[in-house]
C-alpha atoms as a PDB file:
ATOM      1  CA  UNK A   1       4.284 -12.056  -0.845  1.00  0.00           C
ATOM      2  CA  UNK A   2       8.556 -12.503  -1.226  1.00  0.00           C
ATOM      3  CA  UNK A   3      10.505  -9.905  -1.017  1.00  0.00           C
ATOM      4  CA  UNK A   4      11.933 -10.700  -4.342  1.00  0.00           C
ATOM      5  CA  UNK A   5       8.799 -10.709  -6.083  1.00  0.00           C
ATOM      6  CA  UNK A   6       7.461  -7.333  -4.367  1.00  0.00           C
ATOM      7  CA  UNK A   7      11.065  -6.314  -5.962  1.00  0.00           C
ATOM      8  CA  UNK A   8      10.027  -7.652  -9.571  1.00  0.00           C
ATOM      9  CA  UNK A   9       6.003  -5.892  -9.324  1.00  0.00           C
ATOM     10  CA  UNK A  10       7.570  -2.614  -8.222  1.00  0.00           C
ATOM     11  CA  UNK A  11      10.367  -2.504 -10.982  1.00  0.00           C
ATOM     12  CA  UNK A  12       7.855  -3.672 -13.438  1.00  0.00           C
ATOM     13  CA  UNK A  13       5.174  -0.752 -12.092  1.00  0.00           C
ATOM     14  CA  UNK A  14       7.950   2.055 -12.292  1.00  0.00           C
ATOM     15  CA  UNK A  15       8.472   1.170 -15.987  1.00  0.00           C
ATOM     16  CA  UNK A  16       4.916   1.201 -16.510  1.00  0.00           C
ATOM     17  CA  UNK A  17       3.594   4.084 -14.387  1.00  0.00           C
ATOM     18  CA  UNK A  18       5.602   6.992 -15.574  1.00  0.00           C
ATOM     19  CA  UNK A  19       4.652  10.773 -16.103  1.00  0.00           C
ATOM     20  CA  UNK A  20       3.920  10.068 -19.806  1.00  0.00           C
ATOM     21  CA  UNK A  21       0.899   7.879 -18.608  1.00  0.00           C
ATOM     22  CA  UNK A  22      -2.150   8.751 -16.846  1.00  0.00           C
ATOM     23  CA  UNK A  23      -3.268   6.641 -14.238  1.00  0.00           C
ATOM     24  CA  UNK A  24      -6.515   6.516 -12.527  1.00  0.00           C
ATOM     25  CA  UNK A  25      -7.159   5.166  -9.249  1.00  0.00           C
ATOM     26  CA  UNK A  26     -10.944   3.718  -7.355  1.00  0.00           C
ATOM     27  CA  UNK A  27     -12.200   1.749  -4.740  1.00  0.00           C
ATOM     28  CA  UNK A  28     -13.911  -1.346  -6.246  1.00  0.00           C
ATOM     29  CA  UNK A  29     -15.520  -3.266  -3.394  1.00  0.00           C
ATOM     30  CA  UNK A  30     -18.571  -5.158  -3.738  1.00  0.00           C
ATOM     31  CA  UNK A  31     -17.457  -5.298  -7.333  1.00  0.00           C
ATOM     32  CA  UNK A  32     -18.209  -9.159  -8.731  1.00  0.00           C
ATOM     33  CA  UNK A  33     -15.644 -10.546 -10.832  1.00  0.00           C
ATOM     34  CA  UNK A  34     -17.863  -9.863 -14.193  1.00  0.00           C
ATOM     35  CA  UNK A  35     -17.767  -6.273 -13.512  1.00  0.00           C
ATOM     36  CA  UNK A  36     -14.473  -6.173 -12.820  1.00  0.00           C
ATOM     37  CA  UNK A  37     -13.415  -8.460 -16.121  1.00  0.00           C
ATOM     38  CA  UNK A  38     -15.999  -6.355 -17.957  1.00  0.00           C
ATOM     39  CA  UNK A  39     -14.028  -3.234 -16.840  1.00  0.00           C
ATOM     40  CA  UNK A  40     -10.536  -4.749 -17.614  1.00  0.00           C
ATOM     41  CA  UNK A  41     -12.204  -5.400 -21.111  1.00  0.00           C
ATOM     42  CA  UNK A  42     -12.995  -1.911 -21.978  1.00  0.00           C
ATOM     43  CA  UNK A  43     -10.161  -0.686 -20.578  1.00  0.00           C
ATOM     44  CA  UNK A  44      -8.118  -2.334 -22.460  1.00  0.00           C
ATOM     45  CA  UNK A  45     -10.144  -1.668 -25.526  1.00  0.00           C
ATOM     46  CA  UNK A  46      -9.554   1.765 -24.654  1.00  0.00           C
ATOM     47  CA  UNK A  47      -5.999   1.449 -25.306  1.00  0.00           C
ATOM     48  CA  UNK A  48      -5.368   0.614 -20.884  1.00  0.00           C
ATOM     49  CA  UNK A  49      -4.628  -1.306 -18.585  1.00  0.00           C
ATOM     50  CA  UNK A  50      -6.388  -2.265 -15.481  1.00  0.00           C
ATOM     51  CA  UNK A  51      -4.778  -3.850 -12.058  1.00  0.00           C
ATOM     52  CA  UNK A  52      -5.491  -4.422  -8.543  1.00  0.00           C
ATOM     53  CA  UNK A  53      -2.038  -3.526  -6.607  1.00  0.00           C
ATOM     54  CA  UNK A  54      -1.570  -3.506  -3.313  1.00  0.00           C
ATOM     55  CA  UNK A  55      -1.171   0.646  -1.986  1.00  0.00           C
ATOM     56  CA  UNK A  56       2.226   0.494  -0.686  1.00  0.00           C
ATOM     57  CA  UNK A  57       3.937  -1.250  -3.931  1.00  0.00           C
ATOM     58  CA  UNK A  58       1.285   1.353  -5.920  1.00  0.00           C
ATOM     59  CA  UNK A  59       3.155   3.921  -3.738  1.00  0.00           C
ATOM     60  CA  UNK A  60       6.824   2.790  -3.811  1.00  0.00           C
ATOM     61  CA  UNK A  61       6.628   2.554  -7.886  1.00  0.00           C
ATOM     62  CA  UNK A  62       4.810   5.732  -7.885  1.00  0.00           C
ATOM     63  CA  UNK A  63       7.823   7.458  -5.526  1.00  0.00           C
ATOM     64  CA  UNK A  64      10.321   5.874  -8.056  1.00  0.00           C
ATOM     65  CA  UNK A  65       9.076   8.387 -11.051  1.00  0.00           C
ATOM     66  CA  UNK A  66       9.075  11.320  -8.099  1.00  0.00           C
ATOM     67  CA  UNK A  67       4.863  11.541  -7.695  1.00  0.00           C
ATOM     68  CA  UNK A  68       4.157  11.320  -3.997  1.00  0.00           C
ATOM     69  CA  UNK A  69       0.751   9.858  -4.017  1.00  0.00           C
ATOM     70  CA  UNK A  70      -1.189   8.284  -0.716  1.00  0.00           C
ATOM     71  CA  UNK A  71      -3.950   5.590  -0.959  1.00  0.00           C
ATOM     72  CA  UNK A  72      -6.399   4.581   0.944  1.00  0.00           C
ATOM     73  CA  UNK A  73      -8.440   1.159   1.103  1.00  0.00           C
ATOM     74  CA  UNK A  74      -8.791  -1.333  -2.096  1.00  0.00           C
ATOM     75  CA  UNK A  75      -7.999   0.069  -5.524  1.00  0.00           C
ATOM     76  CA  UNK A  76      -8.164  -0.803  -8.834  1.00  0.00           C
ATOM     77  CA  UNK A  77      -4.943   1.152 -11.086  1.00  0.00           C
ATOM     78  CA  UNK A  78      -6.257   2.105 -14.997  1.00  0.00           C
ATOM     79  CA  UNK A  79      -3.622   3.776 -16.941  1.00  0.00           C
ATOM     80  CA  UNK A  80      -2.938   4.461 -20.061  1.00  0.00           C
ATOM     81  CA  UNK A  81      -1.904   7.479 -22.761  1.00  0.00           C
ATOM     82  CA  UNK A  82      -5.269   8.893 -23.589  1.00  0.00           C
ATOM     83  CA  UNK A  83      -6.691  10.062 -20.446  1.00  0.00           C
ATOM     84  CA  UNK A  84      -9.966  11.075 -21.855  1.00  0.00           C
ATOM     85  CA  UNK A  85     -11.170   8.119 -23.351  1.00  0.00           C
ATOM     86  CA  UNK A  86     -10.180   5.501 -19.944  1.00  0.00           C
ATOM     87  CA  UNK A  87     -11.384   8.917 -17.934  1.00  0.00           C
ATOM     88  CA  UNK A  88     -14.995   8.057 -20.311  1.00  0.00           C
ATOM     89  CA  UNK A  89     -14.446   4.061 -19.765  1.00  0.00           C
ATOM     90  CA  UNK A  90     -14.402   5.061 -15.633  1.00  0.00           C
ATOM     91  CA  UNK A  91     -16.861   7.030 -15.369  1.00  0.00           C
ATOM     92  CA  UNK A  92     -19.251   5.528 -17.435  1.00  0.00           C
ATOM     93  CA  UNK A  93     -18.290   1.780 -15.445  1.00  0.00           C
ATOM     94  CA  UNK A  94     -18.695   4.228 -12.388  1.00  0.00           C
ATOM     95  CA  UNK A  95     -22.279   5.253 -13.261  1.00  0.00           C
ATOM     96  CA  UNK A  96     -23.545   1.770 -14.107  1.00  0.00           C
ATOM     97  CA  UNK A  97     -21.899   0.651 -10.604  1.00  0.00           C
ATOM     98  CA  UNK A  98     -22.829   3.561  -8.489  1.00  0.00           C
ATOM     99  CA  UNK A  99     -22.772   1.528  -5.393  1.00  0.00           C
ATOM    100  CA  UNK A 100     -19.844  -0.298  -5.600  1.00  0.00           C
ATOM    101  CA  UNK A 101     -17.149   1.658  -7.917  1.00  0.00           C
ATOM    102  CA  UNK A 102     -16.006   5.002  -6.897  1.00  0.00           C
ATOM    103  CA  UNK A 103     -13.406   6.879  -8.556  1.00  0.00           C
ATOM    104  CA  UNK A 104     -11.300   8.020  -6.597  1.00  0.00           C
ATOM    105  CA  UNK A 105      -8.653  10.131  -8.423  1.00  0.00           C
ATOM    106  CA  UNK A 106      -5.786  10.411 -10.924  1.00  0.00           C
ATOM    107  CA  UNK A 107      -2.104  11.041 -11.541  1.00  0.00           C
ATOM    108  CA  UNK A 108      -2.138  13.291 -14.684  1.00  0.00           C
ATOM    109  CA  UNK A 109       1.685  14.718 -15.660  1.00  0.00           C
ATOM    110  CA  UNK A 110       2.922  14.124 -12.650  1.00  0.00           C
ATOM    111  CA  UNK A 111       0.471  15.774 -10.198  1.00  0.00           C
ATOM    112  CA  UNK A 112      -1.922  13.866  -8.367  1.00  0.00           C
ATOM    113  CA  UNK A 113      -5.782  14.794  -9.167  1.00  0.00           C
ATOM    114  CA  UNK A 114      -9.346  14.533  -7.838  1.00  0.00           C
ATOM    115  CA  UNK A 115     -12.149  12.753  -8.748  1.00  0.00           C
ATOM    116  CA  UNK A 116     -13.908  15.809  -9.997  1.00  0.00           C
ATOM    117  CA  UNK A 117     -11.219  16.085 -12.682  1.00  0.00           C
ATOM    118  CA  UNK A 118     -11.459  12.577 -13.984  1.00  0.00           C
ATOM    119  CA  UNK A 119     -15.468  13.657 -14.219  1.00  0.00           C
ATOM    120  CA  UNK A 120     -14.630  16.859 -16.348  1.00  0.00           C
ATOM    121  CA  UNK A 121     -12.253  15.336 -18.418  1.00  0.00           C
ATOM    122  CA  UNK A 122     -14.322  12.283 -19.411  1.00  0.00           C
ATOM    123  CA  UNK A 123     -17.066  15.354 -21.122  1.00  0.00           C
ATOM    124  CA  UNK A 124     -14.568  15.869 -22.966  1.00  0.00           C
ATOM    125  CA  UNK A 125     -14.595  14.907 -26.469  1.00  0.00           C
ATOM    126  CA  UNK A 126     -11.513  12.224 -27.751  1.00  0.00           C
ATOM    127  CA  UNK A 127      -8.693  12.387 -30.094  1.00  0.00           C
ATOM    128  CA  UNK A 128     -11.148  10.662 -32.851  1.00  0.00           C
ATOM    129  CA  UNK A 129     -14.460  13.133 -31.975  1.00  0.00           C
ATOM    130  CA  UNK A 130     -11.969  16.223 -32.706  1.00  0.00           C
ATOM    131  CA  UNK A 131     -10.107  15.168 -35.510  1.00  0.00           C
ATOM    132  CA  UNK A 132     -14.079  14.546 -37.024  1.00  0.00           C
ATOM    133  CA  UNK A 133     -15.092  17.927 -36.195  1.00  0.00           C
ATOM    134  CA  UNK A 134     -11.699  19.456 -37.675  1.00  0.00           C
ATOM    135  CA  UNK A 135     -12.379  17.539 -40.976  1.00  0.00           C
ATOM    136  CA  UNK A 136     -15.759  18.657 -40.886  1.00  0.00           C
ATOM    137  CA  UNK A 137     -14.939  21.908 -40.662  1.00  0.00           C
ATOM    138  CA  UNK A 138     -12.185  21.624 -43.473  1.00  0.00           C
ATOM    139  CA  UNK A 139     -14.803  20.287 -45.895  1.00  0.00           C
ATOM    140  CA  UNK A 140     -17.357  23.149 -45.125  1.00  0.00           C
ATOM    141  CA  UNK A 141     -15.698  25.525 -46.954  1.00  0.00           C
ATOM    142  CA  UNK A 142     -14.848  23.402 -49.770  1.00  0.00           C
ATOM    143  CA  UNK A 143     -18.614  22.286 -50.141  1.00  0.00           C
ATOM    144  CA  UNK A 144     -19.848  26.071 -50.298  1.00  0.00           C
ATOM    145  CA  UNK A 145     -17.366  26.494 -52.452  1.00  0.00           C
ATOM    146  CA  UNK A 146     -18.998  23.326 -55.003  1.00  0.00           C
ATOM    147  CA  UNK A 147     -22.119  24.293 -54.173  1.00  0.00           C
ATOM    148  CA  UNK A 148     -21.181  28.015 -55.819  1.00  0.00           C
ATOM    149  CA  UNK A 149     -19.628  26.759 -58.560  1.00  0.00           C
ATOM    150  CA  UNK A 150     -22.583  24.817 -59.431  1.00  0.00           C
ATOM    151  CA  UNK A 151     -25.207  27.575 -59.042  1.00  0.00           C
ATOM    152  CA  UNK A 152     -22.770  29.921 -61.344  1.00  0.00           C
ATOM    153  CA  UNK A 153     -22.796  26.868 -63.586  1.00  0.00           C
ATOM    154  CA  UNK A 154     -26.916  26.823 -63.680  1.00  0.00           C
ATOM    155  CA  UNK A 155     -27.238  30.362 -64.095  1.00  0.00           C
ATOM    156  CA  UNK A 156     -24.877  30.411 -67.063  1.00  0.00           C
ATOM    157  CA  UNK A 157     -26.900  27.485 -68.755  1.00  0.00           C
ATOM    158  CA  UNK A 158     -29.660  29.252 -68.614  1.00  0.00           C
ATOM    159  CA  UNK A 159     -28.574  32.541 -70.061  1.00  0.00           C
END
């Protein structure tokens, strides 16, 4: 690869991989191309995006927004702004691939993270799931509320 391309990737990667981002990082070998286009697919549905970059440009754009991060063999970079749904994307890939797609870990805010963490924050549930259970629990109240009203309303009809 030119110099002056490296140049263009890593400028390109620093804009992209900054601490507002989370970005996820596994080894993908023995992957086939359909699994791989099948995980670029949901990750992107997910809101992501998925790339194969070479460790030391991964490294130098990483260095560039001040997160020292070392890698180790072939990866595949998913990053994005909602860590918990590509965290759900990877690990669910992950499980379906079990012999040939290991996470590996994550750069969340800045600090570098394990593959454990990428498996505890995919159980938990998305921006969607809790904004459902906070509307649910809005209209509870409301409901008894109806439902009240209502039985008051019975009783009085049949006095």
């Amino acid at each position: 690869m030119k110099k002056e391309l490296k140049k263009q990737i890593v400028e390109e990667l620093s804009k992209e991989l900054n601490n507002e981002v989370s970005i996820f990082y596994a080894d993908f070998k023995g992957q086939t191309v359909k699994d791989l286009e099948a995980l670029r697919k949901a990750v992107r549905e997910a809101g992501g995006k998925a790339r194969v970059i070479k460790n030391t440009l991964a490294r130098i754009a990483l260095k560039n927004n001040g997160i020292e991060a070392d890698f180790e063999d072939n990866n595949i970079f998913v990053w994005g702004e909602d860590q918990i749904t590509l965290a759900k994307v990877l690990t669910k890939h992950a499980s379906a691939h079990k012999n040939t797609f290991k996470i590996k870990g994550a750069v969340v805010e800045g600090e570098v993270k394990d593959a454990a963490y990428v498996e505890e924050v995919s159980k938990l549930p998305t921006k969607d799931e809790l904004l459902g259970m906070v509307a649910f629990m809005m209209k509870a109240p409301i409901a008894k509320l109806a439902w009240g009203l209502q039985k008051l309303i019975e009783k009085k009809e049949q006095e």
